[in-house]
N, C-alpha and C. Protein backbone atom coordinates (compact mmCIF):
# COMPACT_ATOMS: atom_id res chain seq x y z
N UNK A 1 -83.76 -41.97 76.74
CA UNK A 1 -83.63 -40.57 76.81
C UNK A 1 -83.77 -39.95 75.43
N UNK A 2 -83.60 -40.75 74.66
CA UNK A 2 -83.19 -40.14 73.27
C UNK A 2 -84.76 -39.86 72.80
N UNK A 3 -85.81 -40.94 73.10
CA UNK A 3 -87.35 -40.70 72.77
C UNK A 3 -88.13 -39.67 73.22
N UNK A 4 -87.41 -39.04 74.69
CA UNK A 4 -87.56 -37.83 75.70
C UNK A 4 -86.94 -36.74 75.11
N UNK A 5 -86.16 -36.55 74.42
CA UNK A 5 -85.57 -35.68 73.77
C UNK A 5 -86.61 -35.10 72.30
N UNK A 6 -86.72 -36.23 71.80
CA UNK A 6 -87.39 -36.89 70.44
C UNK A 6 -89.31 -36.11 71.01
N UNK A 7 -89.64 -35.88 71.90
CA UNK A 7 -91.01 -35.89 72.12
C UNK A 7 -90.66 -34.54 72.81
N UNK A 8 -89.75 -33.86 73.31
CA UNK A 8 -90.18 -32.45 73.91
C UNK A 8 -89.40 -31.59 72.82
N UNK A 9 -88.84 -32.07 71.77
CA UNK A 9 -89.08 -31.66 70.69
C UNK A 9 -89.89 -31.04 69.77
N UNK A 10 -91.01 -32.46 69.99
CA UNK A 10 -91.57 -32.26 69.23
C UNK A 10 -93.11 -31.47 70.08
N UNK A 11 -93.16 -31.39 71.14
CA UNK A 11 -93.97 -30.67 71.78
C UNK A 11 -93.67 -29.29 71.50
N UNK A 12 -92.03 -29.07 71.64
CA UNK A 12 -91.74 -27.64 71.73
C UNK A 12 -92.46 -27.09 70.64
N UNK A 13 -91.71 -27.54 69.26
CA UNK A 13 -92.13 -27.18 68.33
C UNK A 13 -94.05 -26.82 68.00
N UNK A 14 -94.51 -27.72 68.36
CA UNK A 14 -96.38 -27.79 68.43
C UNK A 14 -96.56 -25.80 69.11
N UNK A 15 -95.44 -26.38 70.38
CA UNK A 15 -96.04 -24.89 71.38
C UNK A 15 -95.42 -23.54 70.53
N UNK A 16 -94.29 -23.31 69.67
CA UNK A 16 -93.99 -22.60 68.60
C UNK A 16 -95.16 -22.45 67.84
N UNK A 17 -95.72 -23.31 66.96
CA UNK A 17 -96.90 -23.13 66.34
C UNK A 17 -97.65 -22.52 66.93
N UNK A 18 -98.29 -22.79 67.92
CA UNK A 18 -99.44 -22.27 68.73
C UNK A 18 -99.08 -21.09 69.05
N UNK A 19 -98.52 -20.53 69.29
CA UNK A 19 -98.04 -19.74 69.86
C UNK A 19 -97.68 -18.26 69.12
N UNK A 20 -97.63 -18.87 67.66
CA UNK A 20 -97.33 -17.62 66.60
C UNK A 20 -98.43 -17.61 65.73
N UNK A 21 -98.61 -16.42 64.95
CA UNK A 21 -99.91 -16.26 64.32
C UNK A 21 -100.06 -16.94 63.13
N UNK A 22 -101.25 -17.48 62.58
CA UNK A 22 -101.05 -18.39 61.47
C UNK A 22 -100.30 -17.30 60.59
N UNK A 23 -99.71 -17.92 59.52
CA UNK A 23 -99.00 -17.16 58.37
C UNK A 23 -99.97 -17.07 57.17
N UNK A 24 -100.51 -15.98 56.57
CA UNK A 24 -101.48 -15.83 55.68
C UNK A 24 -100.58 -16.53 54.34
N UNK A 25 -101.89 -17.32 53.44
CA UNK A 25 -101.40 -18.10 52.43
C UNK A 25 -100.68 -16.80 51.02
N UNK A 26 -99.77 -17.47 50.14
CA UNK A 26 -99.45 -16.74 49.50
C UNK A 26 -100.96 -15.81 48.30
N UNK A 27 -100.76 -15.03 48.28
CA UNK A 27 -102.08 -14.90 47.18
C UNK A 27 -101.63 -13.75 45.95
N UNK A 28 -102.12 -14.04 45.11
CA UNK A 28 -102.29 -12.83 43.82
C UNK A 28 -103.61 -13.03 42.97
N UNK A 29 -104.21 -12.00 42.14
CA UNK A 29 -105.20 -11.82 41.51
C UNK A 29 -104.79 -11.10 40.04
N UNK A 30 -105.88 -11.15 39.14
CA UNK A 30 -105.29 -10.36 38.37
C UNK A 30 -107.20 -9.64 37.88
N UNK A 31 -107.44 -8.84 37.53
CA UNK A 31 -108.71 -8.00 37.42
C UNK A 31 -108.72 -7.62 35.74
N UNK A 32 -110.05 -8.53 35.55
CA UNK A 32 -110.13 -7.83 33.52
C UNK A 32 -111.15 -6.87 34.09
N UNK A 33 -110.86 -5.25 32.66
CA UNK A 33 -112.12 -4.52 33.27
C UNK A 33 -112.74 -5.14 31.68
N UNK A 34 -113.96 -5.30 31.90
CA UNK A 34 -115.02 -5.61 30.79
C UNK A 34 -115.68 -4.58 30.04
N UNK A 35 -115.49 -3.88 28.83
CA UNK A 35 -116.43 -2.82 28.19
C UNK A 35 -116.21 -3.10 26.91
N UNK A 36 -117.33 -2.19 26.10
CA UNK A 36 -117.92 -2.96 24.95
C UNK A 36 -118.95 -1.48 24.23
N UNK A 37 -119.19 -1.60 23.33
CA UNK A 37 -120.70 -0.42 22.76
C UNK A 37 -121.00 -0.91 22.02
N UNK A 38 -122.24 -0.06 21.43
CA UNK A 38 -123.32 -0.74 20.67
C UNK A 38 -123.43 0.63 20.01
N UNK A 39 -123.32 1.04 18.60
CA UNK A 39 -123.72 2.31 17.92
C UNK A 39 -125.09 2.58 17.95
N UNK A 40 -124.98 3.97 18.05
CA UNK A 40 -126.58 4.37 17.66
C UNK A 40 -126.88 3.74 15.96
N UNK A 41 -127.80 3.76 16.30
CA UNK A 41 -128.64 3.37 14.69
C UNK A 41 -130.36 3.70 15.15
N UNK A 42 -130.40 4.61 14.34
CA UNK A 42 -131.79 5.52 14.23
C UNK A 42 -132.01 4.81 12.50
N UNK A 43 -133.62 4.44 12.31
CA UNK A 43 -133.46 4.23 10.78
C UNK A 43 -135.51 4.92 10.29
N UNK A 44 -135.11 5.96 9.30
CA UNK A 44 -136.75 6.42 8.71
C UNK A 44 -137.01 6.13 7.91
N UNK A 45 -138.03 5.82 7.25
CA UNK A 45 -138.26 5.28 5.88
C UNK A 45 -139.62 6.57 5.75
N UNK A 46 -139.58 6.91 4.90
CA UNK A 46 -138.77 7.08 3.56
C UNK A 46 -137.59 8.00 4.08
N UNK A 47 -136.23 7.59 3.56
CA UNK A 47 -135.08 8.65 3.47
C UNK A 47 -134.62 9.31 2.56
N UNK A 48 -133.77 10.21 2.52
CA UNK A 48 -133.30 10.82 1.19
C UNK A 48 -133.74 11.78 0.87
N UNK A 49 -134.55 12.18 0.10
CA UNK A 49 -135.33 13.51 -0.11
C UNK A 49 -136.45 12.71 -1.44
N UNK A 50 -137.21 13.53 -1.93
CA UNK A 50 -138.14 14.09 -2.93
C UNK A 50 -138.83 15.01 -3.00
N UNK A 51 -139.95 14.94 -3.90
CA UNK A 51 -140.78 16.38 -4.32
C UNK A 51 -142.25 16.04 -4.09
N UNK A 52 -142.65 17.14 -3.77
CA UNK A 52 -144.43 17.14 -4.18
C UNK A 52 -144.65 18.12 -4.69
N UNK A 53 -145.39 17.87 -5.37
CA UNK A 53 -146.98 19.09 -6.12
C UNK A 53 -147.58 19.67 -5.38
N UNK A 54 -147.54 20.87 -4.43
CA UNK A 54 -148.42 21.24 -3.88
C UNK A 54 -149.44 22.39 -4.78
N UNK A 55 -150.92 21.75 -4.60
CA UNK A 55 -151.48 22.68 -5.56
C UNK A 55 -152.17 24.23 -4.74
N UNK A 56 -151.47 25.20 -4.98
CA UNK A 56 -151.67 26.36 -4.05
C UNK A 56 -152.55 26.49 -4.65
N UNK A 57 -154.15 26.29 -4.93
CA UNK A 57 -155.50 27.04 -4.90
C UNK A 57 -156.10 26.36 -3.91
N UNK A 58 -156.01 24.82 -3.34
CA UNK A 58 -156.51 24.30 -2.54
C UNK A 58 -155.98 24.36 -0.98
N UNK A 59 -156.75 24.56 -0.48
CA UNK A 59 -156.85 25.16 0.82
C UNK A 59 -156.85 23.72 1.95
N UNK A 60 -157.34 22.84 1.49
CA UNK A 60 -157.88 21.41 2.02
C UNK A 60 -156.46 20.39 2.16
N UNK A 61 -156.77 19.14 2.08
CA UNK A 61 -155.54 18.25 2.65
C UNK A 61 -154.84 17.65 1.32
N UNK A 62 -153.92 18.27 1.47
CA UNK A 62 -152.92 17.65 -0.01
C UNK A 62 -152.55 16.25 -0.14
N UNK A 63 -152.86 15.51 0.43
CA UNK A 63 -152.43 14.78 0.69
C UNK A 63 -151.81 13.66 1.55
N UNK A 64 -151.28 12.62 2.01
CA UNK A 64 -150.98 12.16 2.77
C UNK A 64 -149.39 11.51 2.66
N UNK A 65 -148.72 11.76 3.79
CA UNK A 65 -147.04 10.36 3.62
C UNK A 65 -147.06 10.12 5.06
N UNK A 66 -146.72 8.92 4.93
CA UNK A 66 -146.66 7.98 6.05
C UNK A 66 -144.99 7.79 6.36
N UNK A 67 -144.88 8.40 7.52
CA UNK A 67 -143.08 7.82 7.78
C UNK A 67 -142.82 6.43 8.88
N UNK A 68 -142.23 6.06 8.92
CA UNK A 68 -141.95 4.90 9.73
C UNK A 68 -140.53 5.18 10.36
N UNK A 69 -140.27 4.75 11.56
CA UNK A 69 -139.35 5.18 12.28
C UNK A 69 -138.84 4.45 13.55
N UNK A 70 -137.24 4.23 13.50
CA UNK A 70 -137.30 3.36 15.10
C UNK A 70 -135.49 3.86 15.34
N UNK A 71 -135.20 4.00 16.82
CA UNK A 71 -133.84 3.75 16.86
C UNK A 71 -133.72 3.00 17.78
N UNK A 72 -132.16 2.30 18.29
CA UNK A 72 -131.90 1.94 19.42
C UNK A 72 -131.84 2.62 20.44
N UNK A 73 -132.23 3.90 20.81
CA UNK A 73 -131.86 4.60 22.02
C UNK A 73 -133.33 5.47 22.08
N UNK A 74 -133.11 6.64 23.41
CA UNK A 74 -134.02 7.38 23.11
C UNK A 74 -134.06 8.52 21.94
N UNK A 75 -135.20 8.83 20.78
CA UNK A 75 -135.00 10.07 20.09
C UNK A 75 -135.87 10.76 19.76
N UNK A 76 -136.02 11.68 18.67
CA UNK A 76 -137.06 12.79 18.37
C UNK A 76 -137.41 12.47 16.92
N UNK A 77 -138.42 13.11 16.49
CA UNK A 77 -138.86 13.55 15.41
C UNK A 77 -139.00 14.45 15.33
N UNK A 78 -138.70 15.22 14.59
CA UNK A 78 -138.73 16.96 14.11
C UNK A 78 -139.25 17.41 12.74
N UNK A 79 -139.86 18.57 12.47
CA UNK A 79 -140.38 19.41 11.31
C UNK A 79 -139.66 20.48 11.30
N UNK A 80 -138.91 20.82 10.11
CA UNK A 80 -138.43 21.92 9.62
C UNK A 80 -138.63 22.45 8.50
N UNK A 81 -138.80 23.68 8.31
CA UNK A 81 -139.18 24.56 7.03
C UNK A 81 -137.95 25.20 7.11
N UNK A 82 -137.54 25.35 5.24
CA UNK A 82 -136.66 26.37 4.88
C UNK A 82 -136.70 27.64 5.44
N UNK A 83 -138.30 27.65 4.48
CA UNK A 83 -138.53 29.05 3.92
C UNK A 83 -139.78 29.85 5.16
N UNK A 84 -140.45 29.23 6.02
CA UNK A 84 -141.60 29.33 6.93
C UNK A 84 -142.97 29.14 5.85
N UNK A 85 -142.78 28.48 4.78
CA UNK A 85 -144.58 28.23 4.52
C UNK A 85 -143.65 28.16 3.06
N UNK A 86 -144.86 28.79 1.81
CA UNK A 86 -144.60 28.54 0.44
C UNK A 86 -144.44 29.82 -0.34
N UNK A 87 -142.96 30.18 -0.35
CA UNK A 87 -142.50 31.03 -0.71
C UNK A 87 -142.97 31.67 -2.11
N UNK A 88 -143.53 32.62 -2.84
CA UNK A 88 -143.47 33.05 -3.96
C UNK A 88 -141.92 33.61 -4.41
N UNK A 89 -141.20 32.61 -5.46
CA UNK A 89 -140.16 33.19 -5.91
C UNK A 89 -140.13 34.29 -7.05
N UNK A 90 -141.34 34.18 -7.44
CA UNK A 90 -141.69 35.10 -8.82
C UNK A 90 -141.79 36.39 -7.97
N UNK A 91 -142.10 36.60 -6.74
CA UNK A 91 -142.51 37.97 -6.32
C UNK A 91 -141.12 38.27 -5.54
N UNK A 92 -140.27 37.45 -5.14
CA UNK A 92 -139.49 37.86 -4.48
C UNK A 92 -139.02 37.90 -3.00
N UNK A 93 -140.07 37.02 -2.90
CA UNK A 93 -140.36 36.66 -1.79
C UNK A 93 -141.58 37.46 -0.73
N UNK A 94 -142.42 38.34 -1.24
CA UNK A 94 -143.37 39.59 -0.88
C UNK A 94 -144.07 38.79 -0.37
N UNK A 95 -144.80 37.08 -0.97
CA UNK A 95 -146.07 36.42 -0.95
C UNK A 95 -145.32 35.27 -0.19
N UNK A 96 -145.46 34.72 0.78
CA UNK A 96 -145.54 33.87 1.85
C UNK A 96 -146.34 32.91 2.30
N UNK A 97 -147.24 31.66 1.62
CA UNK A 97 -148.27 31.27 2.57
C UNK A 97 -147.88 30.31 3.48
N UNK A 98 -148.31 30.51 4.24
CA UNK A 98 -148.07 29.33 5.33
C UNK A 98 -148.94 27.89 5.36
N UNK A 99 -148.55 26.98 5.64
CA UNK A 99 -149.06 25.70 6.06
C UNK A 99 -149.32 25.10 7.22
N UNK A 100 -149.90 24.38 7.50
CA UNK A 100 -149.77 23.22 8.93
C UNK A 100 -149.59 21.97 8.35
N UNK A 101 -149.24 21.45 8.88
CA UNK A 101 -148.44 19.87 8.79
C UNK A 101 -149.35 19.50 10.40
N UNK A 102 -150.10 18.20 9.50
CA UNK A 102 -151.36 17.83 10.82
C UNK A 102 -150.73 16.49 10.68
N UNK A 103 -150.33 15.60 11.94
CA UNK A 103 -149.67 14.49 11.60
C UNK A 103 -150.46 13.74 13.06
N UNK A 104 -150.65 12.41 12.69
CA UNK A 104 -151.09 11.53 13.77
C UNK A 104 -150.44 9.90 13.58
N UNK A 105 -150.62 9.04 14.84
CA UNK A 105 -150.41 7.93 14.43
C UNK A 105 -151.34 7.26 13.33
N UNK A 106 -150.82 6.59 12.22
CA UNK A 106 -151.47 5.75 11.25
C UNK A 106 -152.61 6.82 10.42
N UNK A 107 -152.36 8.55 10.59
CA UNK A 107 -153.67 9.10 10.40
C UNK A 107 -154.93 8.74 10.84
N UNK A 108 -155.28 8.28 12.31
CA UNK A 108 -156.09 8.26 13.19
C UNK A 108 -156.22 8.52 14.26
N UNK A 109 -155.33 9.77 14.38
CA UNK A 109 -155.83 10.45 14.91
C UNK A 109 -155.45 10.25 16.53
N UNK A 110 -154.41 9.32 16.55
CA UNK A 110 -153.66 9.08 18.22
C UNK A 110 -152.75 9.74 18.42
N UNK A 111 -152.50 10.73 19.10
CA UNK A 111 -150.70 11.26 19.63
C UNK A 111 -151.14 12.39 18.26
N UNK A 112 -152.04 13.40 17.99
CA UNK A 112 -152.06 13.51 16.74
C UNK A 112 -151.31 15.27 17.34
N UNK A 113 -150.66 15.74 16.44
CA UNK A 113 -150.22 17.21 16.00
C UNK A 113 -150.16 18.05 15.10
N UNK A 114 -150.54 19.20 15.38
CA UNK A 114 -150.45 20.28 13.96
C UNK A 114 -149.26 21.30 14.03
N UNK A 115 -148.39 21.52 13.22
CA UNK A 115 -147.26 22.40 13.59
C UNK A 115 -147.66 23.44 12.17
N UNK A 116 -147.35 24.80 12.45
CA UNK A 116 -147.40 25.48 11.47
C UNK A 116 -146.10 26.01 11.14
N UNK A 117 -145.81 25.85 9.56
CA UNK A 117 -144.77 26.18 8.98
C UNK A 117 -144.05 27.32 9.34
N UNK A 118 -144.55 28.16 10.06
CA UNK A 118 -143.72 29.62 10.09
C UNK A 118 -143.72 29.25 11.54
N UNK A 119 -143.78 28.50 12.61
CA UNK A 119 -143.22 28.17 13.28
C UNK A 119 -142.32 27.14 13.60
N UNK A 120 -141.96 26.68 12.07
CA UNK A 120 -141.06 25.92 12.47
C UNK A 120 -139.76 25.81 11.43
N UNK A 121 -139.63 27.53 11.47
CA UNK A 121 -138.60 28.16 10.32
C UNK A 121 -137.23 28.16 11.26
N UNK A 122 -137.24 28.71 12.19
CA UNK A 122 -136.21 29.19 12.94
C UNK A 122 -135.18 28.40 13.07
N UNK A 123 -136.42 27.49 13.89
CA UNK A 123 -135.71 26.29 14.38
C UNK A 123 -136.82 24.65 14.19
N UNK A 124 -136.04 23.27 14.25
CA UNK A 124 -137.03 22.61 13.44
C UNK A 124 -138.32 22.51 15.01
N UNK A 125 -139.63 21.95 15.26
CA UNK A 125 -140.28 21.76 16.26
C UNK A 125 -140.91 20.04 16.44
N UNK A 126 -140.44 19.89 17.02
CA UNK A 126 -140.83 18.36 18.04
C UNK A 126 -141.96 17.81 17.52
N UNK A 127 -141.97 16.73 17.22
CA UNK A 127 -143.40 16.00 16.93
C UNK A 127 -143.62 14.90 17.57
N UNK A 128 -142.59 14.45 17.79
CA UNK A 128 -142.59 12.87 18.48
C UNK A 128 -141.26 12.69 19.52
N UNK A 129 -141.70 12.48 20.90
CA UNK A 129 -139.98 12.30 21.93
C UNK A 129 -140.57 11.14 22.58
N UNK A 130 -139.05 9.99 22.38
CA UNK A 130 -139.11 8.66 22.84
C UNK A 130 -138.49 8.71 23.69
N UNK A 131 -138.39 8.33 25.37
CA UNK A 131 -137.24 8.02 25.88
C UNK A 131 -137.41 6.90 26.00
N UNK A 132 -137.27 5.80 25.63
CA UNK A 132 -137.05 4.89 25.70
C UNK A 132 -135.70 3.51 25.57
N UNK A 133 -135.58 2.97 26.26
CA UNK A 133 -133.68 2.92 25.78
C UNK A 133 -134.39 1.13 25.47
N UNK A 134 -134.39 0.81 24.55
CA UNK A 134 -134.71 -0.40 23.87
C UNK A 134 -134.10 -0.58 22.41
N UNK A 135 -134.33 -1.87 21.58
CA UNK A 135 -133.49 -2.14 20.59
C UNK A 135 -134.59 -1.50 19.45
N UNK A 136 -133.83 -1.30 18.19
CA UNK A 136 -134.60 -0.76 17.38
C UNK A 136 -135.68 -1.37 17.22
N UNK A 137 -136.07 -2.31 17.03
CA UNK A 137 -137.39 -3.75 16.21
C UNK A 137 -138.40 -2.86 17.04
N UNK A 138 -138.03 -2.75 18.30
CA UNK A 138 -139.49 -2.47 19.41
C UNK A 138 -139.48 -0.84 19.78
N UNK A 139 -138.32 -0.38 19.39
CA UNK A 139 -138.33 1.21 19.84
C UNK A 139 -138.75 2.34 18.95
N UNK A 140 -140.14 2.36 18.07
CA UNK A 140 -140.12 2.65 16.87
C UNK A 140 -141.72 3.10 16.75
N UNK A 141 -142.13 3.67 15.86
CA UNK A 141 -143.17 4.04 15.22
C UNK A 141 -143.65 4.61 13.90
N UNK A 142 -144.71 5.34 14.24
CA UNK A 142 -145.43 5.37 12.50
C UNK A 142 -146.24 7.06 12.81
N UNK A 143 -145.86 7.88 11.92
CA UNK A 143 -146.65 9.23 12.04
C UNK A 143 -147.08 9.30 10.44
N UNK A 144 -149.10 9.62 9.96
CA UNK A 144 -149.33 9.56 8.78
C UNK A 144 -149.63 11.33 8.97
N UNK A 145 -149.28 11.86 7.68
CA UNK A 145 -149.30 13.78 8.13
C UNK A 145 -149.90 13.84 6.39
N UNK A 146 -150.56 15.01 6.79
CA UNK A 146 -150.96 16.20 5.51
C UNK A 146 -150.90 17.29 5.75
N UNK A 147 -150.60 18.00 4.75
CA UNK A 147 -150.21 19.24 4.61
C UNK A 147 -151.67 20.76 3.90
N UNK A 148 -151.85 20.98 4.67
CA UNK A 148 -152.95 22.19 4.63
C UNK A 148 -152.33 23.60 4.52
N UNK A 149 -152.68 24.45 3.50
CA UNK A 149 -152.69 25.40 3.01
C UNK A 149 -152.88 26.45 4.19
N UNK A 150 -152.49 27.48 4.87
CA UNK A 150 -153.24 28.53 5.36
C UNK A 150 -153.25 29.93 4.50
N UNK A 151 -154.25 30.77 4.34
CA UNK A 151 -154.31 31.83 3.68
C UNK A 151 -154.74 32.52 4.59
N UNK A 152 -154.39 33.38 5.37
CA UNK A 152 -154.44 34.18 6.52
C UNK A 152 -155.09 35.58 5.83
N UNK A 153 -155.27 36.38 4.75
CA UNK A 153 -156.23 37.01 4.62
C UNK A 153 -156.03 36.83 2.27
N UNK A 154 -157.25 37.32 2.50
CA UNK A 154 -158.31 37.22 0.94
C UNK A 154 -156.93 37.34 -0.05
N UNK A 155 -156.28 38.73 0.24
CA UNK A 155 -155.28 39.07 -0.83
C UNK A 155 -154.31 37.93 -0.97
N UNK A 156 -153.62 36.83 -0.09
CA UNK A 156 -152.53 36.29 -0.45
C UNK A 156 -153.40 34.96 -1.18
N UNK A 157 -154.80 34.62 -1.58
CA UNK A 157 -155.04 33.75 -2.34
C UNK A 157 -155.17 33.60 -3.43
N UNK A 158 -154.23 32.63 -4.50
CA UNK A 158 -154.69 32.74 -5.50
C UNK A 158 -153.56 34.04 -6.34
N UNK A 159 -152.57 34.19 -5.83
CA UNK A 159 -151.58 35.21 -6.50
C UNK A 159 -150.21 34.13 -7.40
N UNK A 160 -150.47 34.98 -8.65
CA UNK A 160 -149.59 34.46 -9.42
C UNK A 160 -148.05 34.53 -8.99
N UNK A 161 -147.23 33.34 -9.61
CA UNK A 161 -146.19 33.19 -9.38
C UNK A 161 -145.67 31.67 -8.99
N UNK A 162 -144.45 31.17 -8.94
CA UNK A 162 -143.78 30.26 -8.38
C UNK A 162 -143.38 29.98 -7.11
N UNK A 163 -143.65 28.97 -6.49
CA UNK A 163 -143.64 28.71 -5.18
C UNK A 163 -142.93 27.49 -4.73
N UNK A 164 -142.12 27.87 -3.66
CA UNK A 164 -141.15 26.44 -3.00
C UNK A 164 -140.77 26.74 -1.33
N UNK A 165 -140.53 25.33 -1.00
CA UNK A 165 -140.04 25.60 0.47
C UNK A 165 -139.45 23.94 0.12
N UNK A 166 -138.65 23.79 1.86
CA UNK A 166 -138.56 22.96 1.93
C UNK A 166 -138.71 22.47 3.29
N UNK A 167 -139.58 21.63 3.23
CA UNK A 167 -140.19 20.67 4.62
C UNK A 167 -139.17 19.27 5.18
N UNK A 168 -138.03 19.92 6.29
CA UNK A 168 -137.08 18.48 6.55
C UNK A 168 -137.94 17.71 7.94
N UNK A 169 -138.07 16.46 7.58
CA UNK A 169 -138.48 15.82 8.67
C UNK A 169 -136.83 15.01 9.30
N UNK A 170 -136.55 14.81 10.71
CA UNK A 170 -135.66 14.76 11.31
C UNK A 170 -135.68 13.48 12.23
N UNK A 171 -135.04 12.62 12.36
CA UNK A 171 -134.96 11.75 13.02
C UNK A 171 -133.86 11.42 13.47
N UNK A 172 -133.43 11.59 14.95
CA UNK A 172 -132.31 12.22 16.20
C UNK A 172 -132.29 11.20 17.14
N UNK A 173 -131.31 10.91 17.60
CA UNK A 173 -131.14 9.69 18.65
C UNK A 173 -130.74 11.22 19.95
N UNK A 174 -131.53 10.76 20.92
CA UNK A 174 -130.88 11.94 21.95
C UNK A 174 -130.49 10.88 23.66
N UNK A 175 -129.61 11.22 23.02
CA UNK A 175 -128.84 10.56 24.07
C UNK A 175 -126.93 11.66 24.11
């Protein structure tokens, strides 16, 4: 009797099991959130500032500078004038000439643009927009520019006096 006891025991118990819903296992988690940045870094060569000679009797191409340029993100290149062209300080500012700034890739003339100085007094004007979201090495380029004289009528050529502006080229991560 005691093995009969011993076995509907142990049946009972089986039919308990069965009978109730499994019991979900104990559980916990724990959640990392993952974040991280990367700074902008825009880099132009040449930086800093300097000077040129512009020789106001020549009307033709003064010259040439080559900038080089890349950032990590998407950005711009920009032209800005102080003064809108080449101020006469001896007059007081009466004599004004204006310029264009003709700029292309490598100076041949790909992606090429002309911006004129008195349009780009106000505010600076666009020469180059990247959107591109890549690392600097590959996100980058090259604009070769000269600077041309305009004399918009007979009288402003060739008038005595001292002359300055200043031409900022701009390089902007826009993001």
């Amino acid at each position: 009797m005691r093995n009969f006891v011993k076995a509907a025991a142990v049946l009972s118990a089986a039919g308990i099991l069965a009978a109730t819903p499994a019991m979900a296992q104990d559980s916990e988690s724990y959640v990392i959130g993952l974040n991280g940045s990367v700074a902008s870094n825009c880099e132009l060569i040449p930086e800093g500032s300097g000077t040129f000679n512009v020789d106001m009797l020549n009307t033709g191409n003064q010259g040439s500078l080559t900038i080089l340029y890349s950032c990590n993100s998407p950005y711009t290149v920009s032209l800005g004038s102080l003064n809108g062209g080449m101020l006469n300080t001896t007059s007081g500012g009466v004599v004004n000439i204006d310029y264009d700034v003709e700029a292309s890739f490598l100076g041949i003339g790909i992606a090429a643009t002309s911006t004129n100085s008195a349009d780009m007094q106000a505010a600076p004007v666009t020469i180059v927009t990247n959107n591109d979201w890549e690392n600097i090495f590959t996100n980058g380029g090259t604009r070769t520019g000269n600077l041309d004289l305009s004399f918009d009528s007979l009288s402003e050529y060739a008038v005595a006096g001292e002359y300055e502006d200043e031409l900022t080229i701009t390089l902007a991560a826009n993001y």
